[in-house]
C-alpha atoms as a PDB file:
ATOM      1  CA  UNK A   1       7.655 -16.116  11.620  1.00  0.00           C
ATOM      2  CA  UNK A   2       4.985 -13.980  13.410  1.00  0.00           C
ATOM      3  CA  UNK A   3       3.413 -10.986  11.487  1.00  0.00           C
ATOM      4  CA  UNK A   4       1.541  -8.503  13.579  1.00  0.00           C
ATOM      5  CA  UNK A   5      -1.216  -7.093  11.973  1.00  0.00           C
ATOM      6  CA  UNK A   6      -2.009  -3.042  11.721  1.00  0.00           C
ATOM      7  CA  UNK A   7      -5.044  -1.125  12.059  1.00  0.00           C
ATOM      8  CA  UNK A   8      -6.339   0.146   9.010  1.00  0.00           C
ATOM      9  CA  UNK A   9      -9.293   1.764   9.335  1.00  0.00           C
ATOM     10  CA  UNK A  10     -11.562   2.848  12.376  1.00  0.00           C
ATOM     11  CA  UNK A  11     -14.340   5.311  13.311  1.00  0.00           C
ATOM     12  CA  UNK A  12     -14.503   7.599  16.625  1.00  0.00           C
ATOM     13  CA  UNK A  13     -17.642   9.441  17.365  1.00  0.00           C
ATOM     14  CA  UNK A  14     -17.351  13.485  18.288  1.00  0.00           C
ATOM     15  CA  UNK A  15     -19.012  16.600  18.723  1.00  0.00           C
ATOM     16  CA  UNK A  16     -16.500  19.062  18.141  1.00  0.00           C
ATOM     17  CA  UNK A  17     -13.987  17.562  15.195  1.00  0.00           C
ATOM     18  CA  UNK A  18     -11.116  20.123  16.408  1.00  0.00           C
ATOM     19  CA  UNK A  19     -11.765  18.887  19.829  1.00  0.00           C
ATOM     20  CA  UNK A  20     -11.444  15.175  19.171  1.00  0.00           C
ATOM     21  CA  UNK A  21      -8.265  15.864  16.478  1.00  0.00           C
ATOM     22  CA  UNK A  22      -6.359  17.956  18.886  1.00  0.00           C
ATOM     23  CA  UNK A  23      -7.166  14.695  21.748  1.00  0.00           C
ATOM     24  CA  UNK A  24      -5.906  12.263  19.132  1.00  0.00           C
ATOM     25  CA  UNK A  25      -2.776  14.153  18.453  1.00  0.00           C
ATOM     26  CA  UNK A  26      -2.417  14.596  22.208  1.00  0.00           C
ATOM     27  CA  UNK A  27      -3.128  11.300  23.531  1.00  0.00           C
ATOM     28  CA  UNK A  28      -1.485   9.128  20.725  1.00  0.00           C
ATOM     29  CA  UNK A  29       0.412  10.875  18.854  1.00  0.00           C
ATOM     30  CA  UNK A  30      -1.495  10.700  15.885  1.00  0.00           C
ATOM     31  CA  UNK A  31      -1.320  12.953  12.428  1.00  0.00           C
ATOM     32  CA  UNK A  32      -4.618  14.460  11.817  1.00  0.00           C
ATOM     33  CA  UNK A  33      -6.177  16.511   8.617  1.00  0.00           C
ATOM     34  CA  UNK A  34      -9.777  18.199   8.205  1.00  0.00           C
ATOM     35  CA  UNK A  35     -11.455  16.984   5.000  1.00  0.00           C
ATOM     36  CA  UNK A  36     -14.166  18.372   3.926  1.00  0.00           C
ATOM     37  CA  UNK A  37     -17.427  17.098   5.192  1.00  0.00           C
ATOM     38  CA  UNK A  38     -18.933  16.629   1.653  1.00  0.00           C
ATOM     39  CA  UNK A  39     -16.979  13.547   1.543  1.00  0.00           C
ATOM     40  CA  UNK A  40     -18.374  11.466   4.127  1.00  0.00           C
ATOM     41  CA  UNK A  41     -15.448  11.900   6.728  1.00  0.00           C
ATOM     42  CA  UNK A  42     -14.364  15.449   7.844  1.00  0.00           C
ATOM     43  CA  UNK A  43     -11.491  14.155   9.753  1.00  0.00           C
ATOM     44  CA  UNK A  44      -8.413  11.574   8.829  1.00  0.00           C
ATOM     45  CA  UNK A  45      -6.180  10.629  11.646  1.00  0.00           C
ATOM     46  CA  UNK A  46      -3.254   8.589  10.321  1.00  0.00           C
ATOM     47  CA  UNK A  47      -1.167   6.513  13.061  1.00  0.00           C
ATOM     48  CA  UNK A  48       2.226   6.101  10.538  1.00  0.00           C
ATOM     49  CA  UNK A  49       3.857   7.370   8.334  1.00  0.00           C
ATOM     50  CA  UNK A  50       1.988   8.049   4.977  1.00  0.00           C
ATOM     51  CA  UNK A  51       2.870   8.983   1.071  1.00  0.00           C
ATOM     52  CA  UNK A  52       1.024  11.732  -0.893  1.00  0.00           C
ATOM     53  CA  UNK A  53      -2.076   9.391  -1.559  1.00  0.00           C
ATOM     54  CA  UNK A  54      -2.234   8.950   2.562  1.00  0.00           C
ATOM     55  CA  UNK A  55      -1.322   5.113   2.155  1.00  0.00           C
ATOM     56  CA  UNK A  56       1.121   3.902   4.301  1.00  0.00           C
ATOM     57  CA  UNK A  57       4.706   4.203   3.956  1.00  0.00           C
ATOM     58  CA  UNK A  58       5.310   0.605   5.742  1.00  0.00           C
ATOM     59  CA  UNK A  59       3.110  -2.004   5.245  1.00  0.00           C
ATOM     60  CA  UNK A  60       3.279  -4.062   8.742  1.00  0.00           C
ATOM     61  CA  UNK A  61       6.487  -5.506  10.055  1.00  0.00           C
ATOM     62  CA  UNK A  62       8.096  -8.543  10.742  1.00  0.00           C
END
């Protein structure tokens, strides 16, 4: 049986964070949040489904 593996994690570069979230929800249909840039990432696209901690709902697929 073949698994297909998922992205987890990646970084895009911006200049304008409301620029680059609107282009992600736009172009791929991503879910995106601002965070607060004290943490180290101001903005978290997700590309699935997610529970209240933000992990995934499904966990690959078969």
């Amino acid at each position: 049986m073949r698994r297909t593996c998922t992205v987890v994690a990646f970084e895009v570069p911006y200049d304008d964070r409301g620029h680059m979230a609107a282009f992600c929800r736009s172009a791929f249909n991503w879910h995106t949040a601002m965070l607060d840039p004290e943490t180290g990432y101001e903005v978290l696209a997700t590309t699935t489904e997610t529970e209240e901690d933000m992990r995934a709902s499904q966990v690959g697929r078969d």
